[in-house]
N, C-alpha and C. Protein backbone atom coordinates (compact mmCIF):
# COMPACT_ATOMS: atom_id res chain seq x y z
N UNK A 1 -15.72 7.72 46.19
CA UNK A 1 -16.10 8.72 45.25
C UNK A 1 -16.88 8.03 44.14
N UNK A 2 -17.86 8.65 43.74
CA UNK A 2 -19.00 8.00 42.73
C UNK A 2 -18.88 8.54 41.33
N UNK A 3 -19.08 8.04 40.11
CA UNK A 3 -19.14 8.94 38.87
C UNK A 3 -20.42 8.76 38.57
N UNK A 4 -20.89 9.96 37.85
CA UNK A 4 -22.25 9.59 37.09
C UNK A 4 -21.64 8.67 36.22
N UNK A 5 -22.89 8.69 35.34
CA UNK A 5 -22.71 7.95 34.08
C UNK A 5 -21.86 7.73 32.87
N UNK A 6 -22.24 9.57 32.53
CA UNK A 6 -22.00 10.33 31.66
C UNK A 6 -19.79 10.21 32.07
N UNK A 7 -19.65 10.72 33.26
CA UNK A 7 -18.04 10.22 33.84
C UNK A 7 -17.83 9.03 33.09
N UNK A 8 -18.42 8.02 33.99
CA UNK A 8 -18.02 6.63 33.57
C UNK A 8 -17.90 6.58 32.33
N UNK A 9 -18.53 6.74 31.65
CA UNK A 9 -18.49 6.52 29.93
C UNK A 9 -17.45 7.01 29.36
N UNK A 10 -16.39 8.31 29.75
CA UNK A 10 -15.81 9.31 29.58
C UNK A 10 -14.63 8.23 29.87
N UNK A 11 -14.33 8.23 30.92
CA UNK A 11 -13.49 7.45 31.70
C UNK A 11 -13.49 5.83 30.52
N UNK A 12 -14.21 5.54 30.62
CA UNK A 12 -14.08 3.89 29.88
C UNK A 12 -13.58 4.45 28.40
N UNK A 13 -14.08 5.32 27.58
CA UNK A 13 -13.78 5.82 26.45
C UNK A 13 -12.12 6.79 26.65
N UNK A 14 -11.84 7.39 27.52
CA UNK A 14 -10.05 6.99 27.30
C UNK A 14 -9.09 6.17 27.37
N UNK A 15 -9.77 5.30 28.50
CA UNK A 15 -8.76 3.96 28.63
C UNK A 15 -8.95 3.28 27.65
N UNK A 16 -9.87 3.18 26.91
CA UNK A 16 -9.94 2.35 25.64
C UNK A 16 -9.05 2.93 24.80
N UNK A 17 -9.46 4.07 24.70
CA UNK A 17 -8.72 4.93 23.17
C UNK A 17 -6.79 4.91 23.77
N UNK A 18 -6.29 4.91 25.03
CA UNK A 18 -5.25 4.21 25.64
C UNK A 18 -4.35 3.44 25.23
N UNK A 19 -5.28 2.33 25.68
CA UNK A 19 -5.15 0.93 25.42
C UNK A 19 -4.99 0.67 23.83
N UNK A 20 -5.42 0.94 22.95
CA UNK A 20 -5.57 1.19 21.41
C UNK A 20 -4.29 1.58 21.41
N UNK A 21 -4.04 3.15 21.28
CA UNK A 21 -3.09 3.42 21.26
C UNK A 21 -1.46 2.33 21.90
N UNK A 22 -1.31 1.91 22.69
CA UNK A 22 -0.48 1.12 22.97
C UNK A 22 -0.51 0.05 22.23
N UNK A 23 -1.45 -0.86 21.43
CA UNK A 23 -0.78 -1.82 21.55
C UNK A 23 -0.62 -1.34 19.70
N UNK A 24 -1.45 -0.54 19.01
CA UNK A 24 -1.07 -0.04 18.22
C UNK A 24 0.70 0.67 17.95
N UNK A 25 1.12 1.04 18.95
CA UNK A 25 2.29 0.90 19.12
C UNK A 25 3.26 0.50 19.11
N UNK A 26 2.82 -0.62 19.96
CA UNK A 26 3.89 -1.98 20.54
C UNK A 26 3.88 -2.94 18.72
N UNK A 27 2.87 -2.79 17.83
CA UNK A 27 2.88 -3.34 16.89
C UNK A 27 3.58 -3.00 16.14
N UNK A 28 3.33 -1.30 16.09
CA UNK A 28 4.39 -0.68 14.62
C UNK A 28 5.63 -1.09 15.13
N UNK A 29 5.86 -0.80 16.61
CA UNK A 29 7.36 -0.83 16.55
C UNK A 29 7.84 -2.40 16.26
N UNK A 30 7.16 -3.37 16.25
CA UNK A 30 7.85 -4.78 16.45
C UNK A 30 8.16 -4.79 14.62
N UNK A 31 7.16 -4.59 13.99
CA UNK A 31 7.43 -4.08 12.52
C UNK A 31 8.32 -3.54 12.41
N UNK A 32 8.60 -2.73 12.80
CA UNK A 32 9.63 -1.95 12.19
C UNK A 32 10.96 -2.42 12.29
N UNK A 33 10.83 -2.92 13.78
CA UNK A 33 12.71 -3.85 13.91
C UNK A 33 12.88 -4.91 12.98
N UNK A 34 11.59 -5.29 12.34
CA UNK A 34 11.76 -6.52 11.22
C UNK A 34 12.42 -6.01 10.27
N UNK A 35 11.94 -4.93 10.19
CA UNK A 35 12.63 -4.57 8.47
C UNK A 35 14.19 -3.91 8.80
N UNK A 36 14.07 -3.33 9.72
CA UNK A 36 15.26 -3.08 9.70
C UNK A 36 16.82 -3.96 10.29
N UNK A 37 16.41 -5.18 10.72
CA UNK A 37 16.98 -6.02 10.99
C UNK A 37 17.54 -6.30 9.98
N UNK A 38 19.18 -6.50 9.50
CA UNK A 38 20.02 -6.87 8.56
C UNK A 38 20.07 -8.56 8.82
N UNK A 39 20.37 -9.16 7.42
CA UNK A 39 20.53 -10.74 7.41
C UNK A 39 22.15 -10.74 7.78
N UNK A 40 22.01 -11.57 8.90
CA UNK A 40 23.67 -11.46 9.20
C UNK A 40 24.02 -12.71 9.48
N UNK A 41 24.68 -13.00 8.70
CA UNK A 41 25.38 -14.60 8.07
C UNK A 41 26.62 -15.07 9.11
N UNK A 42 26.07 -16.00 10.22
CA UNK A 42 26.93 -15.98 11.35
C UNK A 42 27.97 -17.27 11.59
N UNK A 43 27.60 -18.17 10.62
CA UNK A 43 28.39 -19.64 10.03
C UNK A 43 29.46 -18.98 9.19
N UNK A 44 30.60 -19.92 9.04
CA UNK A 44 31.81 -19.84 7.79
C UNK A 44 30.88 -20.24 6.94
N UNK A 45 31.12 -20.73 5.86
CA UNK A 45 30.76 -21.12 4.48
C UNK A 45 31.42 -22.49 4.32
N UNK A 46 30.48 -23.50 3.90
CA UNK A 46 30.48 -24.76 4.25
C UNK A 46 31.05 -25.14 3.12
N UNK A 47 32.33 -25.93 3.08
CA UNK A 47 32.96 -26.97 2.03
C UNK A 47 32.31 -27.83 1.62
N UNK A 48 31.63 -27.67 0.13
CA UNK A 48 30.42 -29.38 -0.06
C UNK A 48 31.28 -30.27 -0.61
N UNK A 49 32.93 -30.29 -0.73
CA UNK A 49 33.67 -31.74 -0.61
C UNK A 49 33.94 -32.15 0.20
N UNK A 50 33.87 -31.30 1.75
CA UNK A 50 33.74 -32.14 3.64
C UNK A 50 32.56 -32.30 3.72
N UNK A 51 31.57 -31.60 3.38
CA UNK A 51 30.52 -31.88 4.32
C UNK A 51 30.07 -32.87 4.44
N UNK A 52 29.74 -32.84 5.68
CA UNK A 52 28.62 -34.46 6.45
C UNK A 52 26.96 -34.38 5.89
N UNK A 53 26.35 -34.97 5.47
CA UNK A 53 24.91 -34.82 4.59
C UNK A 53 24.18 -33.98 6.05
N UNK A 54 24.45 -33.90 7.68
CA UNK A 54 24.16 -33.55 7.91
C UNK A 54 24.22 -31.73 8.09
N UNK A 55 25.68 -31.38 7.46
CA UNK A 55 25.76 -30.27 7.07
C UNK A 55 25.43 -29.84 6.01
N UNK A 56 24.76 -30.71 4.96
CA UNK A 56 24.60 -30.24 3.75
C UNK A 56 22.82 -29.99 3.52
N UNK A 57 22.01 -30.69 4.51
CA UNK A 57 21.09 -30.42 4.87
C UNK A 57 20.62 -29.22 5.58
N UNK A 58 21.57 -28.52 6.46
CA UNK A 58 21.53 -27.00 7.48
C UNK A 58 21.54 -25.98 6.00
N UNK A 59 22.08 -26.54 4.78
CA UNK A 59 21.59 -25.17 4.01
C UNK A 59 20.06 -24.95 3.29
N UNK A 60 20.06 -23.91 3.08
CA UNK A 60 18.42 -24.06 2.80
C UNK A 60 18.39 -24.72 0.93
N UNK A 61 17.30 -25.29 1.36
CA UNK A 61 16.59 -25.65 0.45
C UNK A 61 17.34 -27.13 -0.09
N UNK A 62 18.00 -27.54 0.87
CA UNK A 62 18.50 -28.87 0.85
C UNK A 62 18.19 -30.32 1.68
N UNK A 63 17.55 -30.97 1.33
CA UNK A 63 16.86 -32.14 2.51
C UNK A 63 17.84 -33.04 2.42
N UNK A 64 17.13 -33.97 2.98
CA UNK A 64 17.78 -35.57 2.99
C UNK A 64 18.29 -36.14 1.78
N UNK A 65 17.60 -36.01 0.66
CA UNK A 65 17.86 -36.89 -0.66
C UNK A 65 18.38 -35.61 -1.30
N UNK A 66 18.45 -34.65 -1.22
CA UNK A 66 19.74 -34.01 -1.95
C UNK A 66 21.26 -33.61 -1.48
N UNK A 67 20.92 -33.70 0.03
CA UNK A 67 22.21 -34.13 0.67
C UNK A 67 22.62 -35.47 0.05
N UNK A 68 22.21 -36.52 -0.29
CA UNK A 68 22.76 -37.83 -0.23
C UNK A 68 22.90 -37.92 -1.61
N UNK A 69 22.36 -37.12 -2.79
CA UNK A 69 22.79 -36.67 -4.23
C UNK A 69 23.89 -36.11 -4.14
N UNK A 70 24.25 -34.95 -3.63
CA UNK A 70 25.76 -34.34 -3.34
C UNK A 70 26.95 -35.27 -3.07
N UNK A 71 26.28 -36.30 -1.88
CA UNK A 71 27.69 -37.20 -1.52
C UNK A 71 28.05 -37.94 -2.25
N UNK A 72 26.81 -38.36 -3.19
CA UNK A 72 26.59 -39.70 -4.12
C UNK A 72 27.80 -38.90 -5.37
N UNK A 73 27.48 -37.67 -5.63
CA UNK A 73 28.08 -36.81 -7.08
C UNK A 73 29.60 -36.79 -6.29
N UNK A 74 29.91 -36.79 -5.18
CA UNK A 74 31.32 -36.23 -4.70
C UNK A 74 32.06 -37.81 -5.26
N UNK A 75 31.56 -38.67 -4.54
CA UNK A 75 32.30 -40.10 -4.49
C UNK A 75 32.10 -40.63 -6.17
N UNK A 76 31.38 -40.30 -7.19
CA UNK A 76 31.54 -41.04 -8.15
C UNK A 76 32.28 -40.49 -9.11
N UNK A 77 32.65 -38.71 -8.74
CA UNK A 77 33.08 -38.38 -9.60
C UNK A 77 33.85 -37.18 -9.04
N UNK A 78 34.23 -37.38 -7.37
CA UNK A 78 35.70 -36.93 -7.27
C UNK A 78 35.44 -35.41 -6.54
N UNK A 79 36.01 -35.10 -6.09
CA UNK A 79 36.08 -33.32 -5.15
C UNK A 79 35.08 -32.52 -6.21
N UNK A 80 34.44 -31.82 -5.74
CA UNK A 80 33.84 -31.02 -7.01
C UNK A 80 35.29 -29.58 -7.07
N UNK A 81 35.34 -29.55 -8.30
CA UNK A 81 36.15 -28.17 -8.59
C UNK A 81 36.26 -26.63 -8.49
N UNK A 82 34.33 -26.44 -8.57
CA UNK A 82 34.06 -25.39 -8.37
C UNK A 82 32.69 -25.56 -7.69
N UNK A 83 31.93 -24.40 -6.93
CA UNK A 83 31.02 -23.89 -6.88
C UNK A 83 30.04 -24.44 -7.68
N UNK A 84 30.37 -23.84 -8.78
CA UNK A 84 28.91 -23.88 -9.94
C UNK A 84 29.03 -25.67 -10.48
N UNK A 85 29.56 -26.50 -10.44
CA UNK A 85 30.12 -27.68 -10.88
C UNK A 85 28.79 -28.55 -9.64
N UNK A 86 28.41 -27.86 -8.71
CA UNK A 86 27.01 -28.54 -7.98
C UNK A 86 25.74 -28.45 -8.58
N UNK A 87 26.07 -27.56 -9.43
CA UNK A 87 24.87 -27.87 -10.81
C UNK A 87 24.28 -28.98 -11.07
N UNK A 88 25.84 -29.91 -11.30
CA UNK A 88 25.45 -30.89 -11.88
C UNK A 88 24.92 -31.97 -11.14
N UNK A 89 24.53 -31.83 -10.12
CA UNK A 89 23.62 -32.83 -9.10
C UNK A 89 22.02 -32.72 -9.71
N UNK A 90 21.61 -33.80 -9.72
CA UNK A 90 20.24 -33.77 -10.20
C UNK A 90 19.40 -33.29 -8.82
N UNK A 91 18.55 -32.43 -9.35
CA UNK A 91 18.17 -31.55 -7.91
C UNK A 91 18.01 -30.24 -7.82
N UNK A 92 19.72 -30.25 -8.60
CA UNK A 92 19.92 -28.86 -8.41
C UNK A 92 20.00 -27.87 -9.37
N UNK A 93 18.89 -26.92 -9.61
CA UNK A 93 17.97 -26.19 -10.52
C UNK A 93 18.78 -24.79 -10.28
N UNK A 94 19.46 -24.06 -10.85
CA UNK A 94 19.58 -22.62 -11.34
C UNK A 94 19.01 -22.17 -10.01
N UNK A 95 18.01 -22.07 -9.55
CA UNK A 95 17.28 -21.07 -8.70
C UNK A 95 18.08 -21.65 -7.56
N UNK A 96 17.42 -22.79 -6.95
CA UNK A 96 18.15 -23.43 -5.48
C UNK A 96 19.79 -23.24 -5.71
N UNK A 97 20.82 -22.99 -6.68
CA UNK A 97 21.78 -23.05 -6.67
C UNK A 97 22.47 -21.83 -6.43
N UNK A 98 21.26 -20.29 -6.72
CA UNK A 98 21.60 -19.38 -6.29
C UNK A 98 20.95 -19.05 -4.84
N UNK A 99 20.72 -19.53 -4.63
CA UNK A 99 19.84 -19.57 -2.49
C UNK A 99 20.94 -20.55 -2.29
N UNK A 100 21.86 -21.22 -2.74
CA UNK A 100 22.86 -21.84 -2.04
C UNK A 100 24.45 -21.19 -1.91
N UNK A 101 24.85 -20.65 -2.93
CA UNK A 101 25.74 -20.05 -3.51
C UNK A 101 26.35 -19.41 -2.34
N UNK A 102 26.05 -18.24 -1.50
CA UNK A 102 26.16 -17.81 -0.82
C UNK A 102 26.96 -18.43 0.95
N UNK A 103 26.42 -19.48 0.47
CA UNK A 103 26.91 -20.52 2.02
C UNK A 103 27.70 -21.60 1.92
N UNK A 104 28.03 -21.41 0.55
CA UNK A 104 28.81 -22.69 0.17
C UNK A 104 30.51 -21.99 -0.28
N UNK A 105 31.71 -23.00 -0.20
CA UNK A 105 32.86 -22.96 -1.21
C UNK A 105 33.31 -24.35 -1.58
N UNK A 106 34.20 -24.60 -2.38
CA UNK A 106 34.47 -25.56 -3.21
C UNK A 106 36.09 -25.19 -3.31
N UNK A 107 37.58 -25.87 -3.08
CA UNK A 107 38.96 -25.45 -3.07
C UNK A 107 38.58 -25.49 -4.59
């Protein structure tokens, strides 16, 4: 079976407008599961008077040399007491201490 032209063109101009449509689709929806995806916190909450520098590194916004500030602050001056008492690590700024807060406890 043959198409004119005028077909063909017809024909190429829905599968396009189709094709559009789908992946226009496939996009909103991948968007949309982003946002609606809840942050779901699937670790306990890490003791920073056990932790190993390599657990103290898995929290965010903590590397190598502030893991090894934490261990350095534990051993010179003893279990920390509280939470907020990781302040006092040089490093650790008000902001990073509340992006940590959350994943951390202290007995």
């Amino acid at each position: 079976m043959l198409f004119t032209k005028e077909e063909k063109i017809i024909l190429i101009t829905i599968l396009a407008a189709a094709i559009t449509g789908i992946i226009i689709n496939v996009f909103t929806s991948y968007g949309q599961g982003l946002q609606k995806r809840p942050e779901v916190k699937t670790s306990p909450l890490i003791n920073i008077n056990l932790a190993t520098a390599e657990e103290l590194e898995a929290l965010p916004g903590v590397g190598k040399v502030t893991a090894l500030r934490i261990i350095k602050y534990r051993e010179s001056h003893g279990a920390l007491k509280s939470v907020e008492e990781l302040k006092n690590v040089k490093g650790i700024t008000q902001k990073k201490f509340d992006r940590l807060k959350q994943y951390i406890e202290a007995p």
